[in-house]
N, C-alpha and C. Protein backbone atom coordinates (compact mmCIF):
# COMPACT_ATOMS: atom_id res chain seq x y z
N UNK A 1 0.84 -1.20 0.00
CA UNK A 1 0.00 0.00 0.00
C UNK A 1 0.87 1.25 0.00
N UNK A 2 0.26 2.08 -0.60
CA UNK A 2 0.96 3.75 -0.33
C UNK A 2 -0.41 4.93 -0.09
N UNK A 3 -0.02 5.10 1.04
CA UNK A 3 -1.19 5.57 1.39
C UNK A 3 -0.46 6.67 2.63
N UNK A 4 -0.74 8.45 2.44
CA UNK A 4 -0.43 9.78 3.21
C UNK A 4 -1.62 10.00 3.91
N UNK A 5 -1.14 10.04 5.06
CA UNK A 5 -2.14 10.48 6.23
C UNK A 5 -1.72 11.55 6.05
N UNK A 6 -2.59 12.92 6.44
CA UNK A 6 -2.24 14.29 6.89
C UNK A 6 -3.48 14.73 7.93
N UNK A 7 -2.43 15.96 8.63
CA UNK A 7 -3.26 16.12 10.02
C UNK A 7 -4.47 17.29 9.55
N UNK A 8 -4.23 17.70 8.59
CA UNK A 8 -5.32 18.81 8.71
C UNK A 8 -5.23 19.82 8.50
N UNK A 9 -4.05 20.13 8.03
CA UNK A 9 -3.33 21.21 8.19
C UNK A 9 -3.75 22.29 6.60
N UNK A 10 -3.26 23.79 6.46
CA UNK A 10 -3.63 24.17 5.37
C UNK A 10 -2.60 23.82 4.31
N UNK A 11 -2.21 24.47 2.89
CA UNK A 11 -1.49 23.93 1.59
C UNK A 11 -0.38 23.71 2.04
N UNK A 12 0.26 24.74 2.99
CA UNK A 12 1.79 25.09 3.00
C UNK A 12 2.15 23.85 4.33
N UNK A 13 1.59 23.52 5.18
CA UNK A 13 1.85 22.42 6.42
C UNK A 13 1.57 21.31 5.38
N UNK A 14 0.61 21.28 4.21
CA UNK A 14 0.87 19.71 3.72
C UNK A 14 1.48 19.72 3.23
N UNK A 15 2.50 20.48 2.26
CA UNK A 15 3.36 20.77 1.14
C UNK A 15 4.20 19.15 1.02
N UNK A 16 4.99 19.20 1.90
CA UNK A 16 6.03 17.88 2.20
C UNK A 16 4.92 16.34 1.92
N UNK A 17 4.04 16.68 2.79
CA UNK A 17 3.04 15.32 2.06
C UNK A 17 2.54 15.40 1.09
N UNK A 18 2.08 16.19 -0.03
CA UNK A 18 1.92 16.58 -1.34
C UNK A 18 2.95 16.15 -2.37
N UNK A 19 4.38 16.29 -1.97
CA UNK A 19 5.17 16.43 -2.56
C UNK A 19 5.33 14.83 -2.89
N UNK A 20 5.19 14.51 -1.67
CA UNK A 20 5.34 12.63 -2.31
C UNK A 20 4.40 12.13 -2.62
N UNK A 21 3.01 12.13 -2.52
CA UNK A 21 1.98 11.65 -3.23
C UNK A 21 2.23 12.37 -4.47
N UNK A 22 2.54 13.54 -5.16
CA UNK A 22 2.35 14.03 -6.17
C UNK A 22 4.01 12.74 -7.06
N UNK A 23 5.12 12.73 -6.35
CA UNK A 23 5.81 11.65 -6.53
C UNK A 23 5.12 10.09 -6.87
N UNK A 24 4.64 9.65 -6.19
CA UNK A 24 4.32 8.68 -6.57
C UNK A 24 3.12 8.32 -7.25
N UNK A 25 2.18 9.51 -7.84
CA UNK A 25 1.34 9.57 -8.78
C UNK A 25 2.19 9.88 -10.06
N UNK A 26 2.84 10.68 -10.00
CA UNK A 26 3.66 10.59 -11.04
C UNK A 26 4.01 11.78 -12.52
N UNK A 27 4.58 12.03 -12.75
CA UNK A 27 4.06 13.41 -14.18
C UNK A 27 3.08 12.66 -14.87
N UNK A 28 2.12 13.00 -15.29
CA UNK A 28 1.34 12.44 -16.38
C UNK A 28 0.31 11.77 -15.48
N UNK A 29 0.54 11.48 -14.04
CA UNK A 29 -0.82 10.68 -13.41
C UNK A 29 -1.80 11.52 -13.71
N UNK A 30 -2.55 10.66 -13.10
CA UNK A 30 -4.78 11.28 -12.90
C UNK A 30 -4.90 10.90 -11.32
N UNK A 31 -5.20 12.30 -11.12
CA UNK A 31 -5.90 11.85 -9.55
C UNK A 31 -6.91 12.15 -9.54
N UNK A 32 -7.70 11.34 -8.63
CA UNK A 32 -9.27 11.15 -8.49
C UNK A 32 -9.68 11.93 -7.33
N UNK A 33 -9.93 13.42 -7.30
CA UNK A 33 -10.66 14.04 -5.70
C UNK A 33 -11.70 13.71 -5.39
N UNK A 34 -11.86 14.01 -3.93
CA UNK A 34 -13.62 13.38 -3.46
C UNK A 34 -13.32 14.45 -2.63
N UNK A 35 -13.92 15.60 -2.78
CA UNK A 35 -14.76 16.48 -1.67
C UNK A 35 -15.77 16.42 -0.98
N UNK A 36 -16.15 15.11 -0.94
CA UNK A 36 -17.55 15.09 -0.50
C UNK A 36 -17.91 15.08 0.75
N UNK A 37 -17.12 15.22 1.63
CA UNK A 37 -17.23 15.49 3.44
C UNK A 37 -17.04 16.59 3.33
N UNK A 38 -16.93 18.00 2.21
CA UNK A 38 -17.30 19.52 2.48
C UNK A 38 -18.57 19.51 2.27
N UNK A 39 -19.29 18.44 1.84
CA UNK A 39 -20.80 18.94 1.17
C UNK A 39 -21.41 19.94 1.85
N UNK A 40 -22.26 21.30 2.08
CA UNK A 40 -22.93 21.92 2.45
C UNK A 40 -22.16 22.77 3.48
N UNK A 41 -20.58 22.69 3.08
CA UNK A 41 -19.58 22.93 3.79
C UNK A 41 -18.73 24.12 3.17
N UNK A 42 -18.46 24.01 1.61
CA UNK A 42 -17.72 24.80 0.77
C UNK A 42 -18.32 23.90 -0.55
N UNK A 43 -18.22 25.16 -1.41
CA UNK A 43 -18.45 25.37 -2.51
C UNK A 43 -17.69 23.79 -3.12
N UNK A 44 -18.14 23.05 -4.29
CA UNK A 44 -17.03 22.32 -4.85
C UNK A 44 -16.86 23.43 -5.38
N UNK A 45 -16.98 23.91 -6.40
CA UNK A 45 -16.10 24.57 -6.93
C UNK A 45 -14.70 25.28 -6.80
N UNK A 46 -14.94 25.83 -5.17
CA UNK A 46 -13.85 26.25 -4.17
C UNK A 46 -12.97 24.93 -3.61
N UNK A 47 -13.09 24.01 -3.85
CA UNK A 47 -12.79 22.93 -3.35
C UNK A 47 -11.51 22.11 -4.26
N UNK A 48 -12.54 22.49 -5.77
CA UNK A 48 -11.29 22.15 -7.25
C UNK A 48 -10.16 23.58 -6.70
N UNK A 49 -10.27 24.41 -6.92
CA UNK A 49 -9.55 25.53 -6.95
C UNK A 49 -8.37 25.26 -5.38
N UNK A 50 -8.63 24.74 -4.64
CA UNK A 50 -7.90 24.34 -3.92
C UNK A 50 -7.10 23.01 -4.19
N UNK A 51 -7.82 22.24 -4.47
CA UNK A 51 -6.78 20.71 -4.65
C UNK A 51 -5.91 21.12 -6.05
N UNK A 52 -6.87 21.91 -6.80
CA UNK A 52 -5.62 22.05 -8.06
C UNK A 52 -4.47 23.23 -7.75
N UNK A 53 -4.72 24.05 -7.08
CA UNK A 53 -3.51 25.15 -6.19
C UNK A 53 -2.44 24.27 -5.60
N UNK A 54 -2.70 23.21 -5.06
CA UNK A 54 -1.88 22.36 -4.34
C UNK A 54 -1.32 21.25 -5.04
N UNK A 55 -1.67 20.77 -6.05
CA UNK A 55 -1.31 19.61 -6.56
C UNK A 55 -0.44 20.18 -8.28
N UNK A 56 -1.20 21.16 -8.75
CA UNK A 56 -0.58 21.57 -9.97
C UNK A 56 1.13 22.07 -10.26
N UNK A 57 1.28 22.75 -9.07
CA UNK A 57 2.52 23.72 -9.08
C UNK A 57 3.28 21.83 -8.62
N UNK A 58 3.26 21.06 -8.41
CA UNK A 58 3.91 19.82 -7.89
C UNK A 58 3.92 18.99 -9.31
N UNK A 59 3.32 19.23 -10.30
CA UNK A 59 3.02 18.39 -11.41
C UNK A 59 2.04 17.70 -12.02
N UNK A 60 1.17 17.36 -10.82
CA UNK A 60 -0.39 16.94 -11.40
C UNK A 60 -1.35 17.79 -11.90
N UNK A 61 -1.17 17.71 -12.95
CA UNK A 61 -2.43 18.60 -13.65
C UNK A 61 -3.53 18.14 -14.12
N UNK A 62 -3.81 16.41 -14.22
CA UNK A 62 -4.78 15.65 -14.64
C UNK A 62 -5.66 15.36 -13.52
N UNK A 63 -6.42 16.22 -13.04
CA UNK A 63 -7.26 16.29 -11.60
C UNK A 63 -8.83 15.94 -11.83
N UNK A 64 -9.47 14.94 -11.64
CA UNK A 64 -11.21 14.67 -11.95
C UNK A 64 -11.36 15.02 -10.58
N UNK A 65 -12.65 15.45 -10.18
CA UNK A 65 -12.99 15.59 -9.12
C UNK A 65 -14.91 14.80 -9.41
N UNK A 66 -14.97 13.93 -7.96
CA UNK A 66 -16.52 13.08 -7.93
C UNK A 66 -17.47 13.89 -6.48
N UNK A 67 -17.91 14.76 -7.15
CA UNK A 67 -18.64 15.44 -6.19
C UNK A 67 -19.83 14.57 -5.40
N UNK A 68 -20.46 13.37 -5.52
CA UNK A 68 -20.99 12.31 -5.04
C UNK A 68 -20.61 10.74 -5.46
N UNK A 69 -20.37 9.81 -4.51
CA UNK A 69 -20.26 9.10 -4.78
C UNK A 69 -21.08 7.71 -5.91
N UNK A 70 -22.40 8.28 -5.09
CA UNK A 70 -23.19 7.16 -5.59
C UNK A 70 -23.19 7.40 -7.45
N UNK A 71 -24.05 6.33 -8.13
CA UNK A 71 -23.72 6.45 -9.59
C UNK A 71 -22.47 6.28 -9.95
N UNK A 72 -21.37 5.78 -9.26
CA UNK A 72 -20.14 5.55 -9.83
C UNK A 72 -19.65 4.30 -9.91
N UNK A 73 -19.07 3.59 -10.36
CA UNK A 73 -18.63 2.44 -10.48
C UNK A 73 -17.20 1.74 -10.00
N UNK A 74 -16.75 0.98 -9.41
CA UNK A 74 -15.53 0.49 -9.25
C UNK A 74 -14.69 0.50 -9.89
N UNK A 75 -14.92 -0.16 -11.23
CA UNK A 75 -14.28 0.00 -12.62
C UNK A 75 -13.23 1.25 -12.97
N UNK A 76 -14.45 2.63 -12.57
CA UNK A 76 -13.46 3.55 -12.83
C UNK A 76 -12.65 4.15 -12.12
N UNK A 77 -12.00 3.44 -10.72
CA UNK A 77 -11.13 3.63 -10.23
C UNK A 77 -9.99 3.16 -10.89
N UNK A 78 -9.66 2.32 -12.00
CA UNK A 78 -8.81 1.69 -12.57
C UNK A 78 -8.14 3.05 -13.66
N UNK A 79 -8.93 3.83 -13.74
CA UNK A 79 -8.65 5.13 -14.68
C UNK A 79 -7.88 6.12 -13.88
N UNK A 80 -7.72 5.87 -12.83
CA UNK A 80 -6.96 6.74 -11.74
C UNK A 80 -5.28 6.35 -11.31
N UNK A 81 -4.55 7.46 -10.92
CA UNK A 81 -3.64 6.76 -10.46
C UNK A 81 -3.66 6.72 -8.76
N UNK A 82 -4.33 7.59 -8.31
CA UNK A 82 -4.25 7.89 -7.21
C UNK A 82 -5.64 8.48 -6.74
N UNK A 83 -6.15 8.40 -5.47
CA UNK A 83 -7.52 9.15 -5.23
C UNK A 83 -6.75 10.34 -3.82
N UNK A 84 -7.40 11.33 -3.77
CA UNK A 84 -7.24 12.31 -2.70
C UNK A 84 -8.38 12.38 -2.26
N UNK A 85 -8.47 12.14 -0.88
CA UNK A 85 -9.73 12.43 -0.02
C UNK A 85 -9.63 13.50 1.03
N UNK A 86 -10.26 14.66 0.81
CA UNK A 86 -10.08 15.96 1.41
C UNK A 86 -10.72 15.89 2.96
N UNK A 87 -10.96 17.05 3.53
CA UNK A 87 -11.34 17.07 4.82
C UNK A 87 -13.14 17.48 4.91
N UNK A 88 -13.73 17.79 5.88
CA UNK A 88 -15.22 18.02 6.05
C UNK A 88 -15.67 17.12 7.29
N UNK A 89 -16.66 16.86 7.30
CA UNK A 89 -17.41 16.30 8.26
C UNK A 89 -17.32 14.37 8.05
N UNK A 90 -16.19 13.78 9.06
CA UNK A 90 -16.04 12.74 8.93
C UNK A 90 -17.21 11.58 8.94
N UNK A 91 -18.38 12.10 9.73
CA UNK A 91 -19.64 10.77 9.70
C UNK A 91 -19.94 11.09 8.01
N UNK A 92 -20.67 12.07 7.37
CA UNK A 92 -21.21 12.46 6.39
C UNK A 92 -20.13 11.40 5.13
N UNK A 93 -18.57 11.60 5.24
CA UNK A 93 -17.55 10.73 4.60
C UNK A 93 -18.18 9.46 4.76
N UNK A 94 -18.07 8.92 6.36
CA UNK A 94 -18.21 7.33 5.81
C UNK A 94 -19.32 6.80 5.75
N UNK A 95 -20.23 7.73 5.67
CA UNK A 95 -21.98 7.06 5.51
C UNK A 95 -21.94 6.80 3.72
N UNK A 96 -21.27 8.06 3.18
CA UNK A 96 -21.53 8.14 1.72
C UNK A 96 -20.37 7.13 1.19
N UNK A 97 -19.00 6.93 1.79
CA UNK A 97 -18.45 6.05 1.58
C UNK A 97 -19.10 3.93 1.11
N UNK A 98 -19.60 4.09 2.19
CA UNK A 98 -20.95 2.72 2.38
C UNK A 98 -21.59 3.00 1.51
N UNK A 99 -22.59 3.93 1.70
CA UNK A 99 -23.76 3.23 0.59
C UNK A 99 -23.43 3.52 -0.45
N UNK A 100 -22.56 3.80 -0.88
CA UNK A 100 -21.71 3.68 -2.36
C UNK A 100 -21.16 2.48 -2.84
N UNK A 101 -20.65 1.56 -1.64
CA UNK A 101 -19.81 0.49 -1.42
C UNK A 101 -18.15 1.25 -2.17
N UNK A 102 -17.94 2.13 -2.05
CA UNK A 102 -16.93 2.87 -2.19
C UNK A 102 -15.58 2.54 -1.06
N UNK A 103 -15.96 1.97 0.07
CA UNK A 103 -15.36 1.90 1.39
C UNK A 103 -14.85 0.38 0.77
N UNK A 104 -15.28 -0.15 0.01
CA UNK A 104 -15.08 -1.83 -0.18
C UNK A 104 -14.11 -1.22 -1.12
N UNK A 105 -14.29 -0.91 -1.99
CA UNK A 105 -13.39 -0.37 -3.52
C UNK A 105 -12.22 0.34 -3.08
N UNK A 106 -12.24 1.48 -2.38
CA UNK A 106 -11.13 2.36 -2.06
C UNK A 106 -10.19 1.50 -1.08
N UNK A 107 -10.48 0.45 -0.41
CA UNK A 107 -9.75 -0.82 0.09
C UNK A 107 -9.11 -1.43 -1.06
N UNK A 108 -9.94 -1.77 -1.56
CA UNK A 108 -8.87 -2.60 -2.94
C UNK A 108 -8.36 -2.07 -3.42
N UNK A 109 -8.61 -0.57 -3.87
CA UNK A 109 -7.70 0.04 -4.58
C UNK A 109 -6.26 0.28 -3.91
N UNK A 110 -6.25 0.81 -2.70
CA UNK A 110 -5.25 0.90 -1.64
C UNK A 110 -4.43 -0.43 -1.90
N UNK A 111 -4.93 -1.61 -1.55
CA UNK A 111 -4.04 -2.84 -1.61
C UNK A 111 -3.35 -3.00 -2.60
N UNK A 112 -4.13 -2.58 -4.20
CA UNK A 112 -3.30 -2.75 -5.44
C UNK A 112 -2.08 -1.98 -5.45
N UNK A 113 -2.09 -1.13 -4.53
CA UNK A 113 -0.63 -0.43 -4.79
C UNK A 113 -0.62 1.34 -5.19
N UNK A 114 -2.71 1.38 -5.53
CA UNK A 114 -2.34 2.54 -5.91
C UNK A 114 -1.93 3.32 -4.32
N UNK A 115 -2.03 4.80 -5.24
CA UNK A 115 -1.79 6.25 -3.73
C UNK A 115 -2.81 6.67 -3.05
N UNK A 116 -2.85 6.78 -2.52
CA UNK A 116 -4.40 7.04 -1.69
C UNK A 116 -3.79 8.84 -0.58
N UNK A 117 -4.68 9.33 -0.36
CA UNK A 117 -4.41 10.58 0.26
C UNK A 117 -5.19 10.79 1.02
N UNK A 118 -5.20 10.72 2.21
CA UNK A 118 -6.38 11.29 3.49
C UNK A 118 -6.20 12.72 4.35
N UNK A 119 -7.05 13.75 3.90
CA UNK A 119 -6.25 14.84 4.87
C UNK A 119 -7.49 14.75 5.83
N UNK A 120 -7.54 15.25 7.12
CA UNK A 120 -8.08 15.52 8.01
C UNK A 120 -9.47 14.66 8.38
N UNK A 121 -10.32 14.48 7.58
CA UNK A 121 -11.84 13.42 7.84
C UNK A 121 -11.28 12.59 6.84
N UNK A 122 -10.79 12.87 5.77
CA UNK A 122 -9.81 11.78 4.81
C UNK A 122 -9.35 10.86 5.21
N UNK A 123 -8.13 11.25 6.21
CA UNK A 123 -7.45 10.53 7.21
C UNK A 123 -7.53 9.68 8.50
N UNK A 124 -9.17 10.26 9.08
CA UNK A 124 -9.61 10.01 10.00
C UNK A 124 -10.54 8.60 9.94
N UNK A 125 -10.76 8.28 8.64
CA UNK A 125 -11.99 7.74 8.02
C UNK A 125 -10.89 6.53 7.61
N UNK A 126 -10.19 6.76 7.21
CA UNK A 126 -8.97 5.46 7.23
C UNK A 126 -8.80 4.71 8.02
N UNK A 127 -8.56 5.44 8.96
CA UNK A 127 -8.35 4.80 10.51
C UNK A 127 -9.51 3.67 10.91
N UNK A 128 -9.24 2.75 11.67
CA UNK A 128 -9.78 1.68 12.18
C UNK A 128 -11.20 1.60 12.69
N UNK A 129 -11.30 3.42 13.65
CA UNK A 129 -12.57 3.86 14.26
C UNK A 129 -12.82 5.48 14.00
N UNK A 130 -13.73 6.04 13.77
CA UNK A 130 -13.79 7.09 13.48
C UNK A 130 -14.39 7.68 14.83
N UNK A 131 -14.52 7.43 15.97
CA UNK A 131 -14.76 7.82 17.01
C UNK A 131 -14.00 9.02 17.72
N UNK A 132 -12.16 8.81 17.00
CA UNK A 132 -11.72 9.74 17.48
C UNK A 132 -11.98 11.39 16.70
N UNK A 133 -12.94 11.65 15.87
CA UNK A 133 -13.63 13.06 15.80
C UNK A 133 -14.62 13.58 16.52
N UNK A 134 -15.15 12.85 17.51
CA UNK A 134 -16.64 12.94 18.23
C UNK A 134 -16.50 14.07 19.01
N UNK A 135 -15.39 14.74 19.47
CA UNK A 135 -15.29 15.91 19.89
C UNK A 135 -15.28 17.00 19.09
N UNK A 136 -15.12 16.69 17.77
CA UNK A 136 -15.05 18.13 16.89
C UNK A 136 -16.33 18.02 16.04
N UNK A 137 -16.36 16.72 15.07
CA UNK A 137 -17.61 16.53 14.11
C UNK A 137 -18.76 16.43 14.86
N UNK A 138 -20.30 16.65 13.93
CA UNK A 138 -21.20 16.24 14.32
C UNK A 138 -21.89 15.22 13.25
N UNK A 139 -22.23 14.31 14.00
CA UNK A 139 -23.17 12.94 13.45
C UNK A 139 -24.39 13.38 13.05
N UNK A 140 -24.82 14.39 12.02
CA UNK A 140 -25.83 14.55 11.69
C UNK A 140 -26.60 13.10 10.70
N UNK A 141 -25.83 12.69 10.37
CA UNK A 141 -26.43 11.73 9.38
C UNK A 141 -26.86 10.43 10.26
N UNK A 142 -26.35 10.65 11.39
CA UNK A 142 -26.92 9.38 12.43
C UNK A 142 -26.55 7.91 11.78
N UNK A 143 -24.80 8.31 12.14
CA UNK A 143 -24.45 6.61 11.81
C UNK A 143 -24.17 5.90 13.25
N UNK A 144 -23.98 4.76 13.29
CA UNK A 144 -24.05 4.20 14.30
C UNK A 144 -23.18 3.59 14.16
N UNK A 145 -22.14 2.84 13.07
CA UNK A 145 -21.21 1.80 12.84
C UNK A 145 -20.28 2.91 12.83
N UNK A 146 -19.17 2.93 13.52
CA UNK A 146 -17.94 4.03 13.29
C UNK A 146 -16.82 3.12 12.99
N UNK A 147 -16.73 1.92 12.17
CA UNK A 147 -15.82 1.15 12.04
C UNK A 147 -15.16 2.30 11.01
N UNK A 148 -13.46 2.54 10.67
CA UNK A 148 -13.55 3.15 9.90
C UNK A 148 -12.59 1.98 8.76
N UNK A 149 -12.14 2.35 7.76
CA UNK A 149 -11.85 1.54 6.89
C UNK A 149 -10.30 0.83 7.50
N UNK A 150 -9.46 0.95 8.39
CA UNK A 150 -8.64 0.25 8.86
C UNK A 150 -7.89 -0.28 7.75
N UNK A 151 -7.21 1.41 7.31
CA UNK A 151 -5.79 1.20 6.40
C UNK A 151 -4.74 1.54 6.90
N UNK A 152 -4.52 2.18 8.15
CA UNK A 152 -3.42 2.63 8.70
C UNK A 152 -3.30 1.55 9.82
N UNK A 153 -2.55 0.43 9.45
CA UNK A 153 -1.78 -0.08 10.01
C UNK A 153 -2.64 -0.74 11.51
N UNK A 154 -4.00 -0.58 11.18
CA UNK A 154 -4.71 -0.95 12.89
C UNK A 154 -4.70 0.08 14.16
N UNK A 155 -4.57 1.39 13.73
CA UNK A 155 -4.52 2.19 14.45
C UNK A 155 -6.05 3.37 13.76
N UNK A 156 -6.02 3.79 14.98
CA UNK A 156 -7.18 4.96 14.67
C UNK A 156 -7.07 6.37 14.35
N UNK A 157 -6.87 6.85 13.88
CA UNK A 157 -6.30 8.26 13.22
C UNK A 157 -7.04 9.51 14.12
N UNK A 158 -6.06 10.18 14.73
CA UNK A 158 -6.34 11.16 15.48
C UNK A 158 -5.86 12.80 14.93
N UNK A 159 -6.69 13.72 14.00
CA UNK A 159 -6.04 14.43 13.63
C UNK A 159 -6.17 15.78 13.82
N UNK A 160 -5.70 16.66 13.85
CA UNK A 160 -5.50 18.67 14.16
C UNK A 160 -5.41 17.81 15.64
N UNK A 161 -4.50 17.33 15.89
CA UNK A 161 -3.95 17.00 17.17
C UNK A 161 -3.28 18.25 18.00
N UNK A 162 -3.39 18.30 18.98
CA UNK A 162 -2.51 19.57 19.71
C UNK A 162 -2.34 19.08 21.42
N UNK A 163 -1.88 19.14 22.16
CA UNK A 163 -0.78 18.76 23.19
C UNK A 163 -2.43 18.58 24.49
N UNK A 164 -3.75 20.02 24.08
CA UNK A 164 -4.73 19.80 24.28
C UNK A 164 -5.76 18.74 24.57
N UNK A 165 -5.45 17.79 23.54
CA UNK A 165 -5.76 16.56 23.28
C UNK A 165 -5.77 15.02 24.05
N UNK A 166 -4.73 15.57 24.54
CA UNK A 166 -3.84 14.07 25.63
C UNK A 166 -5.24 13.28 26.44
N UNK A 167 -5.96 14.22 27.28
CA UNK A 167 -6.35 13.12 27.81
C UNK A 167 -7.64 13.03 27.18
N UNK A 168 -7.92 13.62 26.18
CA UNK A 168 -9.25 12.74 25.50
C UNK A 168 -8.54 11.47 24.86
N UNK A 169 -7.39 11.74 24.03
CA UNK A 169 -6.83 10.37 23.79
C UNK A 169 -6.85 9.33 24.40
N UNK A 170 -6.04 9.64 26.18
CA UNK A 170 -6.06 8.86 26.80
C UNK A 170 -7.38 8.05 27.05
N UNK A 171 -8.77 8.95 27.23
CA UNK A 171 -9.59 8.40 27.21
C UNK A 171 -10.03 7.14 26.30
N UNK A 172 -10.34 7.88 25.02
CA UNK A 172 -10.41 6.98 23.66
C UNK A 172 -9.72 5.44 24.08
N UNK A 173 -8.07 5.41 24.07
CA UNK A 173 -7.46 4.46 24.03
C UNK A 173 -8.28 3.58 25.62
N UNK A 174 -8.24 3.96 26.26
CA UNK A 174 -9.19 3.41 27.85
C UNK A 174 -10.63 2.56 27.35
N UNK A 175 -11.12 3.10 26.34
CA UNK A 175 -12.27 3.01 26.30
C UNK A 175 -12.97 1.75 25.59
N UNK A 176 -12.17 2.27 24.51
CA UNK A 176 -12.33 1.39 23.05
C UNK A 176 -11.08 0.58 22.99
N UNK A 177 -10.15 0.34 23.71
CA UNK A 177 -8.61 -0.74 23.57
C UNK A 177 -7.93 -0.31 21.97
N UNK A 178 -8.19 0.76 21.34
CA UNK A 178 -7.18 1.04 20.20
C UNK A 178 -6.17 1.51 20.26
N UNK A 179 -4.98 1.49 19.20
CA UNK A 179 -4.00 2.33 19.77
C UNK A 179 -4.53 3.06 18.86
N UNK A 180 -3.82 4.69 19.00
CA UNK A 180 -4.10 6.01 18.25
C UNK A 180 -2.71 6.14 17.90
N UNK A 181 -3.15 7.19 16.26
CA UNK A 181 -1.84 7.98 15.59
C UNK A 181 -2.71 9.25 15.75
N UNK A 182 -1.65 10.35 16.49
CA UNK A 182 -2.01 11.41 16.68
C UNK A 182 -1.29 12.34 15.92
N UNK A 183 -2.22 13.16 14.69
CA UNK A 183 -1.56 14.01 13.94
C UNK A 183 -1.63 15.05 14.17
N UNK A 184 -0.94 16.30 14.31
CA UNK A 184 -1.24 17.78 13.92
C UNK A 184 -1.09 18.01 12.82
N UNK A 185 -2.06 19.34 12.85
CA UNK A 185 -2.13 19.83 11.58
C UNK A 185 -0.57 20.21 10.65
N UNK A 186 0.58 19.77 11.43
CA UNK A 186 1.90 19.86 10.27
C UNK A 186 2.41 18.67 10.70
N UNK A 187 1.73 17.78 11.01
CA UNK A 187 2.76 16.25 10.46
C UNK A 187 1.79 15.08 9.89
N UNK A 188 2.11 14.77 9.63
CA UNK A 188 1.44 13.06 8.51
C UNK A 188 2.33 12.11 8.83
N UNK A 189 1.34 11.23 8.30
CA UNK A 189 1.59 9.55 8.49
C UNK A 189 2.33 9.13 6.71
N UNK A 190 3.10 8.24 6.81
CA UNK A 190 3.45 7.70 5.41
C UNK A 190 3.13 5.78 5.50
N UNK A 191 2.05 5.60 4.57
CA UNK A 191 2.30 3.83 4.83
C UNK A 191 2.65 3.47 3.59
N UNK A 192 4.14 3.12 3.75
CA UNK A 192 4.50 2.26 2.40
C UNK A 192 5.10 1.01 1.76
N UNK A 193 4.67 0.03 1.33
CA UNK A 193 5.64 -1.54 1.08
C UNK A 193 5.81 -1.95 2.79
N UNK A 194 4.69 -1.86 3.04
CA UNK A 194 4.51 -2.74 4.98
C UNK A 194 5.25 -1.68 5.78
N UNK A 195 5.97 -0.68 5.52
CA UNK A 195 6.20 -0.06 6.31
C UNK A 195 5.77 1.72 6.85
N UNK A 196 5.37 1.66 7.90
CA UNK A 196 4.99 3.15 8.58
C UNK A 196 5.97 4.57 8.96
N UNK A 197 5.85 5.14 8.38
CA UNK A 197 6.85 6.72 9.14
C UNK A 197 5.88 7.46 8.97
N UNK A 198 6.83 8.87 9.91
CA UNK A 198 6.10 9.68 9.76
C UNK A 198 6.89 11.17 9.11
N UNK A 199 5.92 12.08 8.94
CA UNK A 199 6.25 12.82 8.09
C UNK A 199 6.37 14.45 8.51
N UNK A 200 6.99 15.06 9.62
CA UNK A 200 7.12 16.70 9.66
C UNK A 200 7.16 17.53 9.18
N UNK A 201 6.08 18.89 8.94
CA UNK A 201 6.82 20.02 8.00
C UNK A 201 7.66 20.87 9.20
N UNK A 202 9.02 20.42 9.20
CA UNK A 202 9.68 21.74 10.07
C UNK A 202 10.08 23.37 9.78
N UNK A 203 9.52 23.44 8.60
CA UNK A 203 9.42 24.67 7.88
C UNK A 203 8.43 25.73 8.82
């Protein structure tokens, strides 16, 4: 798998994680955006204008963006080299993730090797349990399963992490027996060929 966690952070704190997903998509890749945890959040339109600000000046200029999931097919993940999954409201992500069966697909796709990109509910939604947003998101969509897709390594993705945080973590981990990766908004996760690092902007 190759797959960038990021904490949340704005263009210039992801820059360094950009830089290698835009690496290993490649000159000439296609990346696949999903804004769809801004829904009713930001404009897509404002949403292209951002992922392409960030990804273009790096080399990707072949950018589709799937403003809903449903109506789409598995198949055409094979047309992609890479998918980016932006930030928004993490329940709203993995409800539409499911009934898409998108959560089954974006698994396989991950395993084949492609790049996968999670920033902030992106990232969070990867993770094993999505429980650790319940202090910031709200569950308007009233899900009840918070399994989250459990690509990072069996850990639960904790992200705009800040020193603040500690003992809700501590809690979480008490509660539910997971371990947590705790990101701020300037560091990321890297999972690549079985192995985990992590990633600082010390800039």
């Amino acid at each position: 798998m190759r797959i960038v966690l990021g904490g949340g952070g704005g263009a210039d704190d992801e820059r360094p994680l950009n830089e290698l997903y835009a690496a290993w998509v490649g000159p000439g890749g296609k990346v696949l955006y999903w804004p769809v945890a801004l829904r009713g959040i930001r404009t897509f339109e404002s949403c292209f204008a951002w992922i392409s600000s960030s990804l273009e000046p790096l080399g990707i200029t072949n950018i589709g963006m799937w403003t809903e999931l449903a109506g789409h097919r598995e198949g055409e993940l094979d047309l992609f080299d890479g998918v980016y999954i932006g930030g928004g409201n993490t329940y709203s992500l993995l409800a539409e993730l499911r009934e898409s069966g998108f959560d089954r697909y974006l698994q396989s796709f991950a395993r084949r090797g492609k790049a996968v990109y999670g920033g902030s509910a992106g990232a969070a939604v990867l993770g094993r349990d999505i429980r650790t947003v319940e202090h910031m998101d709200h569950n308007h969509v009233g899900l009840t399963d918070m399994t989250g897709l459990d690509l990072a390594d069996g850990h639960a993705v904790w992200v705009h992490y800040t020193a603040a945080d500690d003992s809700l973590i501590q809690s979480f981990v008490e509660r539910h027996r997971l371990p947590v990766l705790a990101l701020s908004e300037r560091a990321g996760l890297v999972i690549e060929d079985g192995g985990v690092r992590s990633a600082v902007n010390d800039n």
